[in-house]
Protein backbone atom coordinates (compact mmCIF):
# COMPACT_ATOMS: atom_id res chain seq x y z
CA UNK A 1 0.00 0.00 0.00
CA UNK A 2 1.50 3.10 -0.60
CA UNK A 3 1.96 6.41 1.25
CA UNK A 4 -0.83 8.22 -0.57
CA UNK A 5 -3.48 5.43 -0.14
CA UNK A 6 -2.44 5.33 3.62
CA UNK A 7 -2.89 9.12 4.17
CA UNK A 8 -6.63 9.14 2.10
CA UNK A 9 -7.51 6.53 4.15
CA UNK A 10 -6.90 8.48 7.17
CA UNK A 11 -8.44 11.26 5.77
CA UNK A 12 -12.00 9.46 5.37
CA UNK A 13 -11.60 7.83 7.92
CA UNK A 14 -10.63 11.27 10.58
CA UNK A 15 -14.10 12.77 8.37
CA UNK A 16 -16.55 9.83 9.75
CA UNK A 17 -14.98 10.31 12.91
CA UNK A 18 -15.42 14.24 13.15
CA UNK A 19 -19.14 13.47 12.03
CA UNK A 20 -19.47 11.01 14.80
CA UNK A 21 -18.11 13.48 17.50
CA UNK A 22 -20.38 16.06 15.94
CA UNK A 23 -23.34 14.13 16.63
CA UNK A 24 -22.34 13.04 19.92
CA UNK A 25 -21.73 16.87 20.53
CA UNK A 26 -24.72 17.89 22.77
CA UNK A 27 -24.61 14.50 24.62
CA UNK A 28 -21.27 15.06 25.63
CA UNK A 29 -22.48 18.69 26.66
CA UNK A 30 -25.61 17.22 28.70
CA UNK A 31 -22.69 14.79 30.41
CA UNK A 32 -20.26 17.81 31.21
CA UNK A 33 -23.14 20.01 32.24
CA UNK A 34 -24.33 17.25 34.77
CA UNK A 35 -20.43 16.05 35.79
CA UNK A 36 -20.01 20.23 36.92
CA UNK A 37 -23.45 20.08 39.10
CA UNK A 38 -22.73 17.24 40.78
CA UNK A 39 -18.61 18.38 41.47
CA UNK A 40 -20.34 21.99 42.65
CA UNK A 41 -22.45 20.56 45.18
CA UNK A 42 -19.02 18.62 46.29
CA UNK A 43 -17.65 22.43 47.20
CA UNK A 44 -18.00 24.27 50.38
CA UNK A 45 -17.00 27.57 51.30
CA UNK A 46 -14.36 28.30 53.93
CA UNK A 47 -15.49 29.52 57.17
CA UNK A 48 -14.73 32.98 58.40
CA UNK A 49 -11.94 31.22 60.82
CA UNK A 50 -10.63 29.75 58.24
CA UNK A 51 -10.48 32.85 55.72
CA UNK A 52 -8.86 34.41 58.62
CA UNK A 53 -6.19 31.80 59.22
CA UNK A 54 -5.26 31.72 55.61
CA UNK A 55 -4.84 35.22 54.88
CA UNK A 56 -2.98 35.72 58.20
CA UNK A 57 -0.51 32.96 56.79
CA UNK A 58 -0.58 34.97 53.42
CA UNK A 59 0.68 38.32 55.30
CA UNK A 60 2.95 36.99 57.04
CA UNK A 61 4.95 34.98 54.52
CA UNK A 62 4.88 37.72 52.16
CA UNK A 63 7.00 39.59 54.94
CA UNK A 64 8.89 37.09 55.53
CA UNK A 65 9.83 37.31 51.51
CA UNK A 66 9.99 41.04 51.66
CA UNK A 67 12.46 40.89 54.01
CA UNK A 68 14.29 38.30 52.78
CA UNK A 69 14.44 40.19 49.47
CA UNK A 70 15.57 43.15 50.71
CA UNK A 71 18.43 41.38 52.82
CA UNK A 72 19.56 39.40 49.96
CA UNK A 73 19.31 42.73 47.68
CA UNK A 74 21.27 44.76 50.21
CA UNK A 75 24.09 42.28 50.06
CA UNK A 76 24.43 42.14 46.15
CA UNK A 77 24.17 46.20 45.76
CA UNK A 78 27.23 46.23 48.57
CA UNK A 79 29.07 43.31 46.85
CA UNK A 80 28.89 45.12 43.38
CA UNK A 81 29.56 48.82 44.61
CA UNK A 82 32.74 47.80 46.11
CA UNK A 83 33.79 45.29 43.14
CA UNK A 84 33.13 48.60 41.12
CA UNK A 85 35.09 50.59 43.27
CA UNK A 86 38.15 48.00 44.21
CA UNK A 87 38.47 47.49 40.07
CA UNK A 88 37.44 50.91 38.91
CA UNK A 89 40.79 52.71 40.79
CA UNK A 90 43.01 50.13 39.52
């Protein structure tokens, strides 16, 4: 069989399949539609504890970072100003 058979082959065949998925199209919908109801009424909302715990966590890591950052960014300025100035006067 040769290349070109092989590839028109494929082709008719990938055309029945895209008019099979078409057709299955709004049952496939129907099943999505029903598979995101059921998952919703899976999903509860956080209390206002736990809203509170989280974002407290949130804050305080993001300080934690800040500082961090501005440590670590300190340190590199200082290391590069005096590389600058130890290699610019010689």
């Amino acid at each position: 069989m040769s290349v070109e058979t092989k590839k028109m082959g494929n082709s008719i065949t990938a055309a029945g399949d895209f008019g099979d998925r078409l057709k299955a199209w709004p049952e496939r919908i129907k099943s999505f539609y029903n598979d995101v109801r059921t998952e919703m009424r899976k999903v509860t909302a956080p209390s206002w504890k736990e809203v509170q715990a989280t974002t407290t966590v949130v804050v305080i890591t993001v300080f934690i970072f800040g500082l961090y950052f501005f440590i670590i960014d300190n340190v590199i300025q200082r290391a590069v100003t005096f590389l600058y100035s130890y290699f610019g006067h010689h």
